[in-house]
Protein backbone atom coordinates (compact mmCIF):
# COMPACT_ATOMS: atom_id res chain seq x y z
CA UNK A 1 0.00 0.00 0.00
CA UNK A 2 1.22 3.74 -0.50
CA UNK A 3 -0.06 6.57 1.24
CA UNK A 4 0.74 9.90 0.22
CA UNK A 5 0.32 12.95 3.02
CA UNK A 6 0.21 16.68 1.99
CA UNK A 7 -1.03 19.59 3.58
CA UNK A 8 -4.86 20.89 2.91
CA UNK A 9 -5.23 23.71 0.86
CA UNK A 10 -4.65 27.07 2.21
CA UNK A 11 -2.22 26.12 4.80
CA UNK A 12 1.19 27.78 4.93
CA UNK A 13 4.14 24.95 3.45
CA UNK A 14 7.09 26.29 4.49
CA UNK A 15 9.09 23.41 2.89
CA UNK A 16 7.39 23.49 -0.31
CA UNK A 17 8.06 27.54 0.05
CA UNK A 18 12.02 27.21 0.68
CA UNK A 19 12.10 24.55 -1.88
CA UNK A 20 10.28 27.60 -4.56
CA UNK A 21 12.82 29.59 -3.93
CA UNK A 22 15.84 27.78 -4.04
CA UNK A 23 15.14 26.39 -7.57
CA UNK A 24 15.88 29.77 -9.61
CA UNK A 25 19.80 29.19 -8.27
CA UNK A 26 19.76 26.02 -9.22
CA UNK A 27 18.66 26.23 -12.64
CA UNK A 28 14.81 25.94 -12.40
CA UNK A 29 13.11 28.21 -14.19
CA UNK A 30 9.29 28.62 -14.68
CA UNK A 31 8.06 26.20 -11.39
CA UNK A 32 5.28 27.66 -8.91
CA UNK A 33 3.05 26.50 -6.32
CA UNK A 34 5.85 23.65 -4.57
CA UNK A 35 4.07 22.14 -2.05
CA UNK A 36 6.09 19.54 -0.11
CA UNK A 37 4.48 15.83 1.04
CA UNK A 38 5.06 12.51 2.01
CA UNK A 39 4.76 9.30 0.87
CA UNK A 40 4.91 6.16 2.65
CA UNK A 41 5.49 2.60 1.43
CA UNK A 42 3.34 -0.32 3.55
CA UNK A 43 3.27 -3.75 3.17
CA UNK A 44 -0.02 -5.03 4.48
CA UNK A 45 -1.04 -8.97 5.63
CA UNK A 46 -4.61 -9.10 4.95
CA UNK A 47 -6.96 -11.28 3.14
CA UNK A 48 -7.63 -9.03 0.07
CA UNK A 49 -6.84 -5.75 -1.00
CA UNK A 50 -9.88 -4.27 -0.15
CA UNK A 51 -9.39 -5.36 3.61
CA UNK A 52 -5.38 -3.92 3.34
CA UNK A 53 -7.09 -0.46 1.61
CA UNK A 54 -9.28 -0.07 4.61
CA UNK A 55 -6.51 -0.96 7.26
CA UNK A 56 -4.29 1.66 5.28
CA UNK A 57 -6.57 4.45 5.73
CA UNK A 58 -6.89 3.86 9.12
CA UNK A 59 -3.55 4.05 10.08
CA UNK A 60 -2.98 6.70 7.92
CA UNK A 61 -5.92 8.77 9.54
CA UNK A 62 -4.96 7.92 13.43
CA UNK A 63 -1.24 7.69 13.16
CA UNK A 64 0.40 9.03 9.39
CA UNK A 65 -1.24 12.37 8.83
CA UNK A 66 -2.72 15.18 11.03
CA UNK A 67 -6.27 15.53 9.52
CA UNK A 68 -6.73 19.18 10.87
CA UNK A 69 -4.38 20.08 8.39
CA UNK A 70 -3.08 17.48 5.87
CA UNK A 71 -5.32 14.85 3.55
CA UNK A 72 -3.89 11.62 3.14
CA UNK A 73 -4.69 9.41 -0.03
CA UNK A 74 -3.99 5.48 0.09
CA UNK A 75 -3.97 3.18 -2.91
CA UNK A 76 -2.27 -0.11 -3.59
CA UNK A 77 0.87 -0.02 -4.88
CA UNK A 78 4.43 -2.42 -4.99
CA UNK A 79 6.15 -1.49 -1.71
């Protein structure tokens, strides 16, 4: 399973905003709106993948993301 965290819209991402602008001295022109996020890789023992989705989600809700201020999407995926 992979679930990928990133902050709601509307609040401040200071990573992503560092991240902005540091890329004109690198070499990176014409990229807006960074916003920074992160993904985690889980392997999952359950029966099907419907049963792993639904354990995903739930640990991503009470343990991987803050949901006052970040979404977190889960989908299956190679670890």
């Amino acid at each position: 399973m992979i679930v990928d965290v990133s902050l709601r819209p509307g609040i401040a991402d200071p990573e992503g905003a560092t991240i902005e602008r540091a890329l004109p001295a690198l070499g990176f022109t014409g990229v807006r709106a960074v916003r920074a996020g992160k993904t985690f890789r889980l392997v999952i023992d359950a029966p099907d993948e419907a049963t792993a989705l639904e354990r995903a989600r739930a640990l991503a809700e009470r343990l991987l993301s803050n949901p006052v201020i970040e979404d977190a999407t889960v989908r299956a995926g190679e670890s």
